[in-house]
C-alpha atoms as a PDB file:
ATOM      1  CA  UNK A   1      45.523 -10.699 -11.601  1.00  0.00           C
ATOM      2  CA  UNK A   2      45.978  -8.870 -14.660  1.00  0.00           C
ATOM      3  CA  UNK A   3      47.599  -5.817 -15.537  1.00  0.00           C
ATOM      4  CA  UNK A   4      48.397  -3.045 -18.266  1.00  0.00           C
ATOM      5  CA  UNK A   5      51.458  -1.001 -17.177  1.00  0.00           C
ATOM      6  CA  UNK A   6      54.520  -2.085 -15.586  1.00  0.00           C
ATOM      7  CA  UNK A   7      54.351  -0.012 -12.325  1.00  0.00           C
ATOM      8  CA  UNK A   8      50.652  -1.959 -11.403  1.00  0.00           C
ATOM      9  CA  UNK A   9      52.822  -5.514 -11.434  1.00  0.00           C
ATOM     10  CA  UNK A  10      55.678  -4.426  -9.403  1.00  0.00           C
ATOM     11  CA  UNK A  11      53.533  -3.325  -6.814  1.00  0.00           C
ATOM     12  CA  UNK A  12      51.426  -6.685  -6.650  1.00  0.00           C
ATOM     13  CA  UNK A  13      55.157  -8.515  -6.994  1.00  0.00           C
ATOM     14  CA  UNK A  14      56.519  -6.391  -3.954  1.00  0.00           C
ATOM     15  CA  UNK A  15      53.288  -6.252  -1.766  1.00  0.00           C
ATOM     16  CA  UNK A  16      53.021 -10.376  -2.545  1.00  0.00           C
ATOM     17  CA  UNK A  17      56.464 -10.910  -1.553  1.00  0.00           C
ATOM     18  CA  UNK A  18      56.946  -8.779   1.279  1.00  0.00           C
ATOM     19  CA  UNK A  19      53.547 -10.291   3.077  1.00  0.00           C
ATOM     20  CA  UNK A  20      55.026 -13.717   2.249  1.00  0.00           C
ATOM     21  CA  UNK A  21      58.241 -13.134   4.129  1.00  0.00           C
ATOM     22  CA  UNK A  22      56.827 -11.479   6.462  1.00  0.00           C
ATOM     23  CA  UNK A  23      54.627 -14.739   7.630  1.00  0.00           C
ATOM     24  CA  UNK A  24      57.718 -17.100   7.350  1.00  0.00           C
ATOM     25  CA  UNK A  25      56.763 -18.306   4.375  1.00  0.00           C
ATOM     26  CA  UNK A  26      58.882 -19.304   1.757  1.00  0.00           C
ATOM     27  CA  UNK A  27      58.406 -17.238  -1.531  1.00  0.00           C
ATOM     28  CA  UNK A  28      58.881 -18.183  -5.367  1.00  0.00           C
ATOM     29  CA  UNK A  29      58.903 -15.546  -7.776  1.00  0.00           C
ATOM     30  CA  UNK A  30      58.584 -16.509 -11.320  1.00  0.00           C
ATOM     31  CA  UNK A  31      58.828 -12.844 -13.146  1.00  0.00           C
ATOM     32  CA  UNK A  32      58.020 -12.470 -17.013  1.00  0.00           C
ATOM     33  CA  UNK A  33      60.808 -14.193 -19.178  1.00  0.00           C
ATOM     34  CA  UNK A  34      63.038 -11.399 -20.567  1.00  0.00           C
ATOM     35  CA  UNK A  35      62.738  -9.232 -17.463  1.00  0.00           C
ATOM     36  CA  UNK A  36      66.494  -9.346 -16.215  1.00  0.00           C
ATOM     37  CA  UNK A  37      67.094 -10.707 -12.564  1.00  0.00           C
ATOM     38  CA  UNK A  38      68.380  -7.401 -11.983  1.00  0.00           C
ATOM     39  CA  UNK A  39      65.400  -5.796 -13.028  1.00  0.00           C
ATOM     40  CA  UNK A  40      63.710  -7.578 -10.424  1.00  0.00           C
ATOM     41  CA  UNK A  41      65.511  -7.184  -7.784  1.00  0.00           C
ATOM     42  CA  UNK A  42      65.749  -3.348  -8.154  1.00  0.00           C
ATOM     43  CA  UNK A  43      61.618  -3.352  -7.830  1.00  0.00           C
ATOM     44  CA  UNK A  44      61.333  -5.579  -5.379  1.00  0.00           C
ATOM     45  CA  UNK A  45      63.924  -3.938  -3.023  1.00  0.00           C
ATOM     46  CA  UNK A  46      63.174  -0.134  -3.416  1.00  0.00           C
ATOM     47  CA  UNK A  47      63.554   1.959  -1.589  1.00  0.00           C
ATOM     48  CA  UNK A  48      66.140  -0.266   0.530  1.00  0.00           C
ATOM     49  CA  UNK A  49      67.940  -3.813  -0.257  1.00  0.00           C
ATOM     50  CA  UNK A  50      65.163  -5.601   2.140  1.00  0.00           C
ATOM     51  CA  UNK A  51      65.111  -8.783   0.478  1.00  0.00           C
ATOM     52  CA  UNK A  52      68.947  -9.717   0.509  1.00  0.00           C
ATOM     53  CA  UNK A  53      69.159 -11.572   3.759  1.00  0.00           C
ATOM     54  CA  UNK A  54      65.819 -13.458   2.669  1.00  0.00           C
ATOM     55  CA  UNK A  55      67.872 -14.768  -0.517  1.00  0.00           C
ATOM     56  CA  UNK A  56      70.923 -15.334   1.009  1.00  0.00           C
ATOM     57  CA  UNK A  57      68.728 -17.946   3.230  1.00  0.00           C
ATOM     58  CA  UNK A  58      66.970 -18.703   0.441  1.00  0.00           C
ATOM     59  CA  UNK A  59      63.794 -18.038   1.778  1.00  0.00           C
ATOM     60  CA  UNK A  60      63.029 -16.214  -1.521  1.00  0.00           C
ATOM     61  CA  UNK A  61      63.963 -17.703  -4.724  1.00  0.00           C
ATOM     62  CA  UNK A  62      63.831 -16.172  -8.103  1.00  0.00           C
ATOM     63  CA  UNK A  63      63.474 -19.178 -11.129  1.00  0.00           C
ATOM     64  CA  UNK A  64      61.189 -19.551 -13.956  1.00  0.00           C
ATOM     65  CA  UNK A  65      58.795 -22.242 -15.575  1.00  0.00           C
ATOM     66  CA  UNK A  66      61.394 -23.755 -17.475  1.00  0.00           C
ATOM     67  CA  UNK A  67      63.702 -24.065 -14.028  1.00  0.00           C
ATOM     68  CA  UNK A  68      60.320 -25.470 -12.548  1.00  0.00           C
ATOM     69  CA  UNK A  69      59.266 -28.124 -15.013  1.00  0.00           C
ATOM     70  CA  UNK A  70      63.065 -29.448 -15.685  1.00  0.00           C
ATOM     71  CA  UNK A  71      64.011 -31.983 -16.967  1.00  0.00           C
ATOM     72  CA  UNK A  72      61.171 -31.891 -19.204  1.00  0.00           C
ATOM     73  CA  UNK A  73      61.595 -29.304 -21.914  1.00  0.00           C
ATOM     74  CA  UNK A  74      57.255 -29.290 -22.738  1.00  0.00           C
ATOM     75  CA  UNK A  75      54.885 -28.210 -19.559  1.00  0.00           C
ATOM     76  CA  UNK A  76      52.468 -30.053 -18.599  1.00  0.00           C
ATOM     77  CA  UNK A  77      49.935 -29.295 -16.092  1.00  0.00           C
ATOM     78  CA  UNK A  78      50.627 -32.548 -14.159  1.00  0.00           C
ATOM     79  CA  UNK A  79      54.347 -31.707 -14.434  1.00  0.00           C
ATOM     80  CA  UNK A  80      53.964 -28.221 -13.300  1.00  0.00           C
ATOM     81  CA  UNK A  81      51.935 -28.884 -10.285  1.00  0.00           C
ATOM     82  CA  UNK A  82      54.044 -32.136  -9.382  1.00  0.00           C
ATOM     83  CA  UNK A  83      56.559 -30.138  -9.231  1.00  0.00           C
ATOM     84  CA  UNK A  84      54.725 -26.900  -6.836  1.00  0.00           C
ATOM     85  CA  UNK A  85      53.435 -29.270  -4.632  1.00  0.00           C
ATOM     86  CA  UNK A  86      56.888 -31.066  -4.128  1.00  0.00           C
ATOM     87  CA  UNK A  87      58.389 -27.569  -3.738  1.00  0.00           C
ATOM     88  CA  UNK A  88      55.345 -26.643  -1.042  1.00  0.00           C
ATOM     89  CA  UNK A  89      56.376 -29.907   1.027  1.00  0.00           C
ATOM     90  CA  UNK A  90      59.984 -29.176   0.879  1.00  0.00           C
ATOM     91  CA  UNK A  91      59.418 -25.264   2.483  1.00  0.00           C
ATOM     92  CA  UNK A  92      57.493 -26.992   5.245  1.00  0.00           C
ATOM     93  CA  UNK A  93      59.808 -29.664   6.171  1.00  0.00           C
ATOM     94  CA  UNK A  94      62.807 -26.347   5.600  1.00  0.00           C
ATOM     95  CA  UNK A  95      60.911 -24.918   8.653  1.00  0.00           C
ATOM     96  CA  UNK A  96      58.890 -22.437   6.692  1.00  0.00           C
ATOM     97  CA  UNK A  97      54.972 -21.503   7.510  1.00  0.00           C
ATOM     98  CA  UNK A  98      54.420 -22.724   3.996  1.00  0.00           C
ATOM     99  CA  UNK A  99      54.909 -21.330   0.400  1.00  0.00           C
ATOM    100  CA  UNK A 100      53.612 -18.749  -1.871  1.00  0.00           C
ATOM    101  CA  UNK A 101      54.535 -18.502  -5.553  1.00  0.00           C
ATOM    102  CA  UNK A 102      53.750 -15.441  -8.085  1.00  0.00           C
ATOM    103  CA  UNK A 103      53.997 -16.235 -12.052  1.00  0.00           C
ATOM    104  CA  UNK A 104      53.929 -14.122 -14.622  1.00  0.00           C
ATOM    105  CA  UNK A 105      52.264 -15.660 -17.472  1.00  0.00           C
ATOM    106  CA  UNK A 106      54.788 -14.542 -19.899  1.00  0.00           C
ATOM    107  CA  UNK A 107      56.251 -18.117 -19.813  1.00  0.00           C
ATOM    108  CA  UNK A 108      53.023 -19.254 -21.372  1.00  0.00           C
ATOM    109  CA  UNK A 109      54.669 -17.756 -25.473  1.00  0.00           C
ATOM    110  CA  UNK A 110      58.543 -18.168 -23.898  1.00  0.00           C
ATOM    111  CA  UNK A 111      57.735 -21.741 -23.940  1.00  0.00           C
ATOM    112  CA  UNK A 112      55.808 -22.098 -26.953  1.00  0.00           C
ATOM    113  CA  UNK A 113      52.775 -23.610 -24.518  1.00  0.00           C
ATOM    114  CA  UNK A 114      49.642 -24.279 -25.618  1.00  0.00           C
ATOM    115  CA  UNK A 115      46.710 -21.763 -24.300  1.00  0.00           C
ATOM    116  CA  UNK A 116      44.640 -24.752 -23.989  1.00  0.00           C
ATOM    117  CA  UNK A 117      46.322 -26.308 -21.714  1.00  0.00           C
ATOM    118  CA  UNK A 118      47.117 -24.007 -19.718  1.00  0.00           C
ATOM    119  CA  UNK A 119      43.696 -23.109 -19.259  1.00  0.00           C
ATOM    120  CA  UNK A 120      42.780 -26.288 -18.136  1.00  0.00           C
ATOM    121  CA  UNK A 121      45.553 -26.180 -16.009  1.00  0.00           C
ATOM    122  CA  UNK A 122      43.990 -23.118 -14.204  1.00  0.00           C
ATOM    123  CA  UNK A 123      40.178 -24.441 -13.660  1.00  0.00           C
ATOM    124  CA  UNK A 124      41.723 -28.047 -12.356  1.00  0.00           C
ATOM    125  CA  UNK A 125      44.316 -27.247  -9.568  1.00  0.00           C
ATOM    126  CA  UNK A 126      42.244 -27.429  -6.452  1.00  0.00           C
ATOM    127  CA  UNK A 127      45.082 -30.129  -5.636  1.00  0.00           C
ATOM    128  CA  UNK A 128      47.678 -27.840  -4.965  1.00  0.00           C
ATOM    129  CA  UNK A 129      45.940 -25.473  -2.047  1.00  0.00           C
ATOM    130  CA  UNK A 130      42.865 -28.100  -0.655  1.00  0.00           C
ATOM    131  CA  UNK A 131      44.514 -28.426   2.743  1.00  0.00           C
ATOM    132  CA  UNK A 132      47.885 -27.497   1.884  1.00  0.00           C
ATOM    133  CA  UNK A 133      49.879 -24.170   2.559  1.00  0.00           C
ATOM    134  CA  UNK A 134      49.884 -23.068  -0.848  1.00  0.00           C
ATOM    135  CA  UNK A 135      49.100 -19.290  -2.262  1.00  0.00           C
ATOM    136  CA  UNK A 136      49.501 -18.820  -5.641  1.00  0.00           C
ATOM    137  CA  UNK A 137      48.864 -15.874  -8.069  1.00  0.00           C
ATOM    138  CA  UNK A 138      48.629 -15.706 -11.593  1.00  0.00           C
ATOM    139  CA  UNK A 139      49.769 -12.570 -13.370  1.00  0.00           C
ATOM    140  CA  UNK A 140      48.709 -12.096 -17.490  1.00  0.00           C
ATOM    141  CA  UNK A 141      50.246  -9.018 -19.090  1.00  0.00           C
ATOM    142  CA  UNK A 142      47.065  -7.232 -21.277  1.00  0.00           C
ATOM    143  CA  UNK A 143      49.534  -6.319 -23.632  1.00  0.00           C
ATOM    144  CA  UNK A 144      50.563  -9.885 -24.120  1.00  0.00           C
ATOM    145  CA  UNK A 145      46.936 -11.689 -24.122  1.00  0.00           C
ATOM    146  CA  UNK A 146      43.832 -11.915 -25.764  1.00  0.00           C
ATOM    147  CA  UNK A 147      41.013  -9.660 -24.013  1.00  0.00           C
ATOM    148  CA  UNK A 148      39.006 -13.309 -24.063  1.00  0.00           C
ATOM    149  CA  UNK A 149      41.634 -14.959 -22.948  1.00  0.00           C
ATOM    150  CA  UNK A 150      42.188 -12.372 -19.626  1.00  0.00           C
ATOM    151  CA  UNK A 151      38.322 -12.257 -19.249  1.00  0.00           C
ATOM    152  CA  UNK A 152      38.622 -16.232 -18.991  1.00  0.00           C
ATOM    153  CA  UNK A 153      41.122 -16.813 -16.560  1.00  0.00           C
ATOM    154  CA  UNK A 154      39.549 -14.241 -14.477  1.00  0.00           C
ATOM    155  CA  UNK A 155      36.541 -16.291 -14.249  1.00  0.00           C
ATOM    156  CA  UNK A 156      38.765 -19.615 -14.038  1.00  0.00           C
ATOM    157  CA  UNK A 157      40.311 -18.654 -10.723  1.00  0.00           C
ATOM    158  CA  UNK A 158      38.553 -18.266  -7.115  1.00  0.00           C
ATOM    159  CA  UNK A 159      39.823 -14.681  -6.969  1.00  0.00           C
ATOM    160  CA  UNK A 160      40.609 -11.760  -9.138  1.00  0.00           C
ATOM    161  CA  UNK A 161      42.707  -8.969  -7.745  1.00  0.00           C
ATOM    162  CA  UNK A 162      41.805  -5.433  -8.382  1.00  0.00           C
ATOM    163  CA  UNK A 163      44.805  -3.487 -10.025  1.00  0.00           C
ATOM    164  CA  UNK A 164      44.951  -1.286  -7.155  1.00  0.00           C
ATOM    165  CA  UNK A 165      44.233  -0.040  -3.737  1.00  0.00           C
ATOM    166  CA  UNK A 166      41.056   2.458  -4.120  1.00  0.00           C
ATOM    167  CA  UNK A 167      39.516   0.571  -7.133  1.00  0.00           C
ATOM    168  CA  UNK A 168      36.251   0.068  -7.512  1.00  0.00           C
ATOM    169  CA  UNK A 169      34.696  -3.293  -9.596  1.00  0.00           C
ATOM    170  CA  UNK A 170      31.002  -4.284 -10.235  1.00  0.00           C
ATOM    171  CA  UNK A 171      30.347  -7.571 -11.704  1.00  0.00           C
ATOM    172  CA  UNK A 172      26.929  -9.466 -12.752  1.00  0.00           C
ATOM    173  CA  UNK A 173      26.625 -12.547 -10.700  1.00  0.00           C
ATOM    174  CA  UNK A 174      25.224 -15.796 -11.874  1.00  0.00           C
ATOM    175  CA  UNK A 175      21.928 -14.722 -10.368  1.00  0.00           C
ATOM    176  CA  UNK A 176      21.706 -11.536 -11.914  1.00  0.00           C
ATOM    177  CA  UNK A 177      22.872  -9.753  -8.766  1.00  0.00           C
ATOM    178  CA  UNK A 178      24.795  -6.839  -9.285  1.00  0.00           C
ATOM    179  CA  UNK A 179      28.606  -6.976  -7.312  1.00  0.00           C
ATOM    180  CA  UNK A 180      30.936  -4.500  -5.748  1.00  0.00           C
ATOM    181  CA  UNK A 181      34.474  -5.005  -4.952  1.00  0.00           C
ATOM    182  CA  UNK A 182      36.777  -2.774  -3.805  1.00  0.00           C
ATOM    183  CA  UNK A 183      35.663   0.692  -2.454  1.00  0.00           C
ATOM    184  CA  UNK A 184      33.178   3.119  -3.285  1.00  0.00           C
ATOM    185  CA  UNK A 185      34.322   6.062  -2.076  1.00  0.00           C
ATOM    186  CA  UNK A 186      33.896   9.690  -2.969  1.00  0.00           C
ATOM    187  CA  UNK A 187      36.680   9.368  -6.146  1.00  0.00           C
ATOM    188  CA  UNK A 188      34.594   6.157  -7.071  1.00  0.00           C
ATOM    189  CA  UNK A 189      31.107   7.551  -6.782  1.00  0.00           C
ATOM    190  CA  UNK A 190      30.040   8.445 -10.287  1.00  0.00           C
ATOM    191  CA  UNK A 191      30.983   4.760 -11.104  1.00  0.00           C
ATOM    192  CA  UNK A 192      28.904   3.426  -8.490  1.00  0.00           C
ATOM    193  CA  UNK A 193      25.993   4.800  -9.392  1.00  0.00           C
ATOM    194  CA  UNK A 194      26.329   4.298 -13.175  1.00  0.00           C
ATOM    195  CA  UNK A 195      26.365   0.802 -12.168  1.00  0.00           C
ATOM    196  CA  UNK A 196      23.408   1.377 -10.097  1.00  0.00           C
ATOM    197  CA  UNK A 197      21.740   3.124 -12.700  1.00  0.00           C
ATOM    198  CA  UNK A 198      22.261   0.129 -15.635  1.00  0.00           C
ATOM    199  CA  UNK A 199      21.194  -2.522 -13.033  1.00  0.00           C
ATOM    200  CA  UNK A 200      18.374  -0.769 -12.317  1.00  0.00           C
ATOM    201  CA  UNK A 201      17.402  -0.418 -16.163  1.00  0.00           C
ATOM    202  CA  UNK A 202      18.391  -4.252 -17.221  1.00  0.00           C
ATOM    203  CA  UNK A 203      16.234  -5.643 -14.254  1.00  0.00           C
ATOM    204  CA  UNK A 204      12.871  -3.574 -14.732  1.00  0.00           C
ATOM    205  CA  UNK A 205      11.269  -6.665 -15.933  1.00  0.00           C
ATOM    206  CA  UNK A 206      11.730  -9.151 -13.094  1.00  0.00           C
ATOM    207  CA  UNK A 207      11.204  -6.172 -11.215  1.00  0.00           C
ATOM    208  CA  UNK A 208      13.443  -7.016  -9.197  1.00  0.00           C
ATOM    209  CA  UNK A 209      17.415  -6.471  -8.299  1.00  0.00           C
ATOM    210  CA  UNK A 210      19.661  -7.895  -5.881  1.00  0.00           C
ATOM    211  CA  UNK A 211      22.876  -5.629  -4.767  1.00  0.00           C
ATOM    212  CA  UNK A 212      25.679  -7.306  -3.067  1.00  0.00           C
ATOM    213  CA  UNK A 213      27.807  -4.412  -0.891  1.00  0.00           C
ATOM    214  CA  UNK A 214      29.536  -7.312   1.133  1.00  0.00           C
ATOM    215  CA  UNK A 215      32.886  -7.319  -0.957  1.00  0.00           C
ATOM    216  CA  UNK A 216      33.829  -3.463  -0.634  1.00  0.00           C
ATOM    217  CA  UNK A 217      36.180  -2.586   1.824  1.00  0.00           C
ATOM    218  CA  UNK A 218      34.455   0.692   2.011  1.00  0.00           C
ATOM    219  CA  UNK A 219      31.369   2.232   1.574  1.00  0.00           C
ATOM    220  CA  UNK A 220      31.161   5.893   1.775  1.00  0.00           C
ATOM    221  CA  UNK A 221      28.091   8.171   3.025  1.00  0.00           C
ATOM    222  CA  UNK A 222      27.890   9.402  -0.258  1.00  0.00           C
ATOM    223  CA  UNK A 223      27.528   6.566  -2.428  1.00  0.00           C
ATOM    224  CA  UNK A 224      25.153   4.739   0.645  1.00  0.00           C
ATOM    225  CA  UNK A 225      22.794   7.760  -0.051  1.00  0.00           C
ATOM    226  CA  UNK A 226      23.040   7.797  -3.310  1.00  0.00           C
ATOM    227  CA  UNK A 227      21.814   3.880  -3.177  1.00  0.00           C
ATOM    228  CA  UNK A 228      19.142   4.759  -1.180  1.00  0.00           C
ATOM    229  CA  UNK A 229      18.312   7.571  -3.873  1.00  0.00           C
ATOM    230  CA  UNK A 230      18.283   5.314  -6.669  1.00  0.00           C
ATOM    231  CA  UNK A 231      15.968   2.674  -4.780  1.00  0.00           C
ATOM    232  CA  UNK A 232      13.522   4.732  -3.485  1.00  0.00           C
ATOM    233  CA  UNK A 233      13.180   6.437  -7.293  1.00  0.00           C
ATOM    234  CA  UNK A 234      12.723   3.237  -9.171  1.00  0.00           C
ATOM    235  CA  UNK A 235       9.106   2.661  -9.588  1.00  0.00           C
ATOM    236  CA  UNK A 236      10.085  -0.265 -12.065  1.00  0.00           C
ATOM    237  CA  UNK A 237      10.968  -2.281  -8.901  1.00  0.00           C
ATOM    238  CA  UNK A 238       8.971  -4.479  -6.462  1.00  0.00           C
ATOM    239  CA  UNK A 239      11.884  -5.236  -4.555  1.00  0.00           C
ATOM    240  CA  UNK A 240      15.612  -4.307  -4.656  1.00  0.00           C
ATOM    241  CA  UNK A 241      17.354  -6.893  -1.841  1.00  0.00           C
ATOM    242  CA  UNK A 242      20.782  -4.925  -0.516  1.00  0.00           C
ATOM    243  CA  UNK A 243      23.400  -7.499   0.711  1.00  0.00           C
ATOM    244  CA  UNK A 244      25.632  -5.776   3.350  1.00  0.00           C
ATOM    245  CA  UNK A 245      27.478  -6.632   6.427  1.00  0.00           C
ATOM    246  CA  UNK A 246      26.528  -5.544   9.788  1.00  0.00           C
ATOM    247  CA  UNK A 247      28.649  -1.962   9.028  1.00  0.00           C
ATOM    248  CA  UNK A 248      26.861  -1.166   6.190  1.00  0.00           C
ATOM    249  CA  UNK A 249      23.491  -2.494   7.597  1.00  0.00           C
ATOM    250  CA  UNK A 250      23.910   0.228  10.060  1.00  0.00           C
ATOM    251  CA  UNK A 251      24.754   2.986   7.968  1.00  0.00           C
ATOM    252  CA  UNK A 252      22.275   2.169   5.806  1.00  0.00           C
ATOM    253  CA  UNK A 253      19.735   2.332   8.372  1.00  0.00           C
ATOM    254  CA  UNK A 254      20.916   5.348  10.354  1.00  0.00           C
ATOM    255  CA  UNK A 255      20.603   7.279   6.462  1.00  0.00           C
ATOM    256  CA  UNK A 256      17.063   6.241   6.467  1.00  0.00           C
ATOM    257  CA  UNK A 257      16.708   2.619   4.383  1.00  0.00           C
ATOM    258  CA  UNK A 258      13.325   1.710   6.259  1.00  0.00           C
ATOM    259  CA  UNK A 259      11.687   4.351   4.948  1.00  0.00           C
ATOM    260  CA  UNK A 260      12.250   3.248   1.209  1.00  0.00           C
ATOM    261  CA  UNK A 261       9.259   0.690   1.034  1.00  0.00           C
ATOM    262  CA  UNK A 262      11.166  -1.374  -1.811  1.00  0.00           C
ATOM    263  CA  UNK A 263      14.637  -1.823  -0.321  1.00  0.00           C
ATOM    264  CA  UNK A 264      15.070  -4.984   1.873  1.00  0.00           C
ATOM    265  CA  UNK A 265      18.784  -4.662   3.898  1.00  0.00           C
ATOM    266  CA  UNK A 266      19.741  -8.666   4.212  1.00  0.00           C
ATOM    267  CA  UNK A 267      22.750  -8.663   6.905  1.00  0.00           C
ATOM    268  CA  UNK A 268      25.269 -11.615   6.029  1.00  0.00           C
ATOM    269  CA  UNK A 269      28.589 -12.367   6.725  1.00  0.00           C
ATOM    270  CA  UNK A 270      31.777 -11.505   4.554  1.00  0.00           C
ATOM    271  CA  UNK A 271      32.752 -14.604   2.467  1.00  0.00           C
ATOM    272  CA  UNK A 272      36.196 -13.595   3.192  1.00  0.00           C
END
C-alpha cells in the first residue's frame, strides 16, 4: 500500500491488526521509525484500549527492522526473510492460526538501506507465503519516496491496496485491457467514465477494447448504463469484450447489453 496523509495509514494499521487478531493470528507491527510506541498504540486502540490483553499475551508485538534483522546491523533480504519465516513457524508452534506482519517502509532511510535491494527483496519473496501462513503488507509513505519508486513496488507486489473504502482505480493491463478496482458508484461515476472515455479513444485503432468489471466490489446502475452508453456510441469499435461476474452479467443484461451489437458480456469468475 501506499499512502499520503497520516489518518489513511492508521486506518490500514488498525483494520490489518484487528482482522489479524481476530483470526488467532499472531500480529507484528513494524510502524515508521520515529513514530513513538505511544503514538501507536493510541491509533491502534481508539476509541477503547482493545489491544492490551492481545499484548499482554503477546499475540501482538510492536518491533522494528532493526529488532528483526539483529544481530546484524546491515539488512539483507536473506536476513530479513530468515528471520519472518522463523518468526511465522514460531506463531504456529505458539498455537496461533499463523502470522501477519505490517511494515512501514520508513526503515528503508532509518537504516541507511539500499533501494536496490530492497526492491529485489520485494519481487523475490514468494518463499515466505508459498504454502505458509504468512500475510504481509508493505506500507511506503509518498512523502518519503520517489513517485517511481511507489509506482514500482506497486507493480512488484501481487496486490495493491486502494487507500480507502469507496475508491475507485483503473489500470491498463498487459493486454491493453482497461481495469477497475474498487467501486464505481454514484460519487465515483464521472471517473468511470473518463476512463471509459480515454480507453475508448487510445484503442480506436485495434478497434477493439477489452473492460475488466470483475475487481469492483460494486457496480452501480448508473455507471453500468453509462458503459452501455459509451459502447453502443463508439463507432470506432468492432468489438468492446466486458469482463464481469455473474452479478454484473445480469445487470448488464437486464439494462439492455444485447441490444448493443458491439458489446460481448464474457462471465468469469473473481480471481479473488
Amino acid at each position: 500500500m501506499s499512502y499520503g496523509n497520516d489518518e489513511v495509514r492508521w486506518e490500514v494499521v488498525t483494520a490489518f491488526v484487528r482482522l489479524g487478531l481476530a483470526r488467532g493470528e499472531k500480529v507484528l507491527l513494524l510502524p515508521c521509525p520515529g513514530v513513538s510506541e505511544a503514538e501507536v498504540l493510541a491509533r491502534i486502540d481508539f476509541p477503547s484500549r482493545s489491544t492490551v490483553p492481545a499484548r499482554e499475551r503477546g499475540q501482538l508485538v510492536l518491533t522494528s527492522m532493526r529488532e528483526v534483522i539483529r544481530p546484524d546491523r546491515e539488512f539483507t533480504a536473506a536476513r530479513q526473510m530468515g528471520r519472518l519465516s522463523e518468526e511465522t513457524d514460531r506463531a504456529t508452534a505458539e498455537g496461533y492460526t499463523g502470522l501477519r506482519a505490517f511494515i512501514d517502509m520508513g526503515w528503508v532511510a532509518a537504516l541507511g538501506a539500499d533501494v536496490g535491494a530492497m526492491a529485489h527483496r520485494e519481487t523475490h519473496a514468494d518463499q515466505l507465503f508459498t504454502g505458509r501462513p504468512y500475510t504481509e503488507i508493505c506500507a511506503y509513505d509518498r512523502r518519503r519516496f520517489d513517485r517511481s519508486v511507489v509506482r514500482s513496488m506497486e507493480r512488484a507486489h501481487p496486490r495493491a491496496l486502494l487507500e480507502r473504502i469507496g475508491s475507485l482505480r483503473s489500470e491498463r493491463g498487459p493486454d491493453d485491457a482497461l481495469h477497475f478496482i474498487g467501486e464505481a458508484d454514484t460519487a465515483n461515476r464521472a471517473a468511470f467514465t473518463r476512463s471509459l472515455e480515454i480507453a475508448l479513444a487510445r484503442t480506436t485503432r485495434n478497434r477493439r477494447l477489452t473492460i475488466d468489471l470483475t475487481r469492483l466490489h460494486f457496480l452501480s446502475v448508473g455507471c453500468a448504463t453509462g458503459l452501455l452508453s459509451l459502447v453502443r456510441d463508439a463507432a470506432g469499435h468492432d468489438l468492446v469484450e466486458v469482463r464481469c461476474d455473474q452479478v454484473q452479467s445480469g445487470m448488464l443484461r437486464r439494462l439492455g447489453a444485447g441490444a448493443v451489437p458491439r458489446l460481448a458480456a464474457k462471465e468469469v469468475s473473481r480471481s479473488w
